[in-house]
C-alpha atoms as a PDB file:
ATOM      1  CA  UNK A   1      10.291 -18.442  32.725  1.00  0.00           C
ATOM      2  CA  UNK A   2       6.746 -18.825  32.134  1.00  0.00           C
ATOM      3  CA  UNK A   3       4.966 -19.469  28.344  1.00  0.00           C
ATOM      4  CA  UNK A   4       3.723 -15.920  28.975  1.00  0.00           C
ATOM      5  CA  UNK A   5       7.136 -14.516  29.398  1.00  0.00           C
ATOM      6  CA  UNK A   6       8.694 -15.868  26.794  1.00  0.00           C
ATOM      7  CA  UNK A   7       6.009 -14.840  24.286  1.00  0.00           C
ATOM      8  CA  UNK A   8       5.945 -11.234  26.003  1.00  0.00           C
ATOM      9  CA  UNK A   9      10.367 -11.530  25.337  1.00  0.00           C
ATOM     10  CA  UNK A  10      10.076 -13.075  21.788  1.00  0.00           C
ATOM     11  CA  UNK A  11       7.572  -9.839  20.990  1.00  0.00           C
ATOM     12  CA  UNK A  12       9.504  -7.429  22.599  1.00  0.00           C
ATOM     13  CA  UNK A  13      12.808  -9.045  20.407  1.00  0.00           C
ATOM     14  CA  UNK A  14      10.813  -8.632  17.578  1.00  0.00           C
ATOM     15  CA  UNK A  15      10.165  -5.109  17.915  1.00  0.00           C
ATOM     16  CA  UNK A  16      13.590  -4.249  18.603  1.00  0.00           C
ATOM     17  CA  UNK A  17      14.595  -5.832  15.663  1.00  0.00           C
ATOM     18  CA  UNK A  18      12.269  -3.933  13.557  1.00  0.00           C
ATOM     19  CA  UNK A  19      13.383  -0.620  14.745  1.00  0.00           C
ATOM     20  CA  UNK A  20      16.936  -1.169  14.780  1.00  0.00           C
ATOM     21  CA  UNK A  21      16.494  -2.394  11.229  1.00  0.00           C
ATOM     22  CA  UNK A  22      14.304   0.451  10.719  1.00  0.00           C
ATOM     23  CA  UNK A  23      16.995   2.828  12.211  1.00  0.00           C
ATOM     24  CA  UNK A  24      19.551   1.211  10.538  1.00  0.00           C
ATOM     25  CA  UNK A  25      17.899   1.794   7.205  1.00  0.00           C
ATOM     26  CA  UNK A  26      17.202   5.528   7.934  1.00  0.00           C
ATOM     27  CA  UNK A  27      21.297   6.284   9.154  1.00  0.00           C
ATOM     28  CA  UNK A  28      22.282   4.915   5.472  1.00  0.00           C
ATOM     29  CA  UNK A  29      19.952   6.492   3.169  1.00  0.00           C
ATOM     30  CA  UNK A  30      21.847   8.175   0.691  1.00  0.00           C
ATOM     31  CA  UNK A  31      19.681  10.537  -1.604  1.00  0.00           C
ATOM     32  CA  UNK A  32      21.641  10.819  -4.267  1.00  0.00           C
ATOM     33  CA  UNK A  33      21.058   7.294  -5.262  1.00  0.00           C
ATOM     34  CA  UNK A  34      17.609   7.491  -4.660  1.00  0.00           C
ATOM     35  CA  UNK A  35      15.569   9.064  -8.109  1.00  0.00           C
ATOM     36  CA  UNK A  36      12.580  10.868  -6.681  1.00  0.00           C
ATOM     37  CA  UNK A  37       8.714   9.700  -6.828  1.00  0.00           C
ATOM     38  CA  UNK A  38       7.683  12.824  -9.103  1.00  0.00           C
ATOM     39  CA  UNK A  39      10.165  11.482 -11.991  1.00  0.00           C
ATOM     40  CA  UNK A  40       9.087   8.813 -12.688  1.00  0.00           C
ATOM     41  CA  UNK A  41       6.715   7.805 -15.753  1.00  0.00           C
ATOM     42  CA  UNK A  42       6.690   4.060 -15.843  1.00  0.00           C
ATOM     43  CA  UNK A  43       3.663   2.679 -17.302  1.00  0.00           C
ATOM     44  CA  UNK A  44       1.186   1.687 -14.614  1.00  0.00           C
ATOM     45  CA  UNK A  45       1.212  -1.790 -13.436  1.00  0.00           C
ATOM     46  CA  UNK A  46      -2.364  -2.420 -14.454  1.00  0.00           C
ATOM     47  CA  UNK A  47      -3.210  -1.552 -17.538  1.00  0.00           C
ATOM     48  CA  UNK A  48      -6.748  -0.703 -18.147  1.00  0.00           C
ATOM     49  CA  UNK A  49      -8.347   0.198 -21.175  1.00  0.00           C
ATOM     50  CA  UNK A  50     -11.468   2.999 -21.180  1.00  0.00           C
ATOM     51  CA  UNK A  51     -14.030   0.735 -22.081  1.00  0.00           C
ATOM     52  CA  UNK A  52     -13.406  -2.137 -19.909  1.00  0.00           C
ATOM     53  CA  UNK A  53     -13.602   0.857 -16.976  1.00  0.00           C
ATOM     54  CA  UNK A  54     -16.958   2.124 -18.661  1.00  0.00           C
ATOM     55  CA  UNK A  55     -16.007   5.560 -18.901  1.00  0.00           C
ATOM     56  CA  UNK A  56     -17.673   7.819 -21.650  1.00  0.00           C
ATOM     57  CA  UNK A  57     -20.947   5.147 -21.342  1.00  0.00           C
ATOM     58  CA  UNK A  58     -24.155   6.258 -20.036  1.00  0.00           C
ATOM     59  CA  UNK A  59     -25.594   4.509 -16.946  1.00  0.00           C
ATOM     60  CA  UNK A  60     -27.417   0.959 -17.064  1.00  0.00           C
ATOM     61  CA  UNK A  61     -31.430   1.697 -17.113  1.00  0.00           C
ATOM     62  CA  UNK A  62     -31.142  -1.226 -14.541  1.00  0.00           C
ATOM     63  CA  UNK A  63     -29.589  -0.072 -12.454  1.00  0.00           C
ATOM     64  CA  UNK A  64     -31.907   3.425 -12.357  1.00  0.00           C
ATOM     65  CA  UNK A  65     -33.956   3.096  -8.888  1.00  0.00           C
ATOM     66  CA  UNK A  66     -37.213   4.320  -9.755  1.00  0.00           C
ATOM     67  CA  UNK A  67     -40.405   5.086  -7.551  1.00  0.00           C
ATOM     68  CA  UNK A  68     -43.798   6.111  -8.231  1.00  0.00           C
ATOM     69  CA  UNK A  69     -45.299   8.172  -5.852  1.00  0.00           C
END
C-alpha cells in the first residue's frame, strides 16, 4: 500500500467515524431531556456594559472625513 493510500484510507476512516458518530448521536436524541433554545435566559457570556460599547455617544470629530470642494 502506497503513502498515498494509506492517507486516502486513514481519511476515508475518519469520515466514517464522524458520521457514524454523527448518526449515532441523532438515533438517541431524546427531546424530552433536551430544554429548548427559546427558554433559556442565562446571562450572556460576555458581559458588556453600554459605555464601554459607546452606545448613546455621539461620533468622534476625528473620525468625520471631511472635504472641501
Amino acid at each position: 500500500m502506497t503513502p498515498i493510500q494509506r492517507t486516502l484510507l486513514a481519511i476515508a476512516a475518519f469520515i466514517a467515524v464522524a458520521v457514524g458518530t454523527f448518526i449515532y448521536f441523532i438515533a438517541n436524541w431524546d427531546a424530552s431531556k433536551a430544554e429548548p433554545i427559546g427558554m433559556k435566559h442565562d446571562r450572556p457570556f460576555f458581559s458588556v456594559s453600554k459605555k464601554s460599547r459607546g452606545l448613546g455617544q455621539s461620533p468622534s470629530p476625528a473620525l468625520s472625513v471631511r472635504t472641501t470642494a
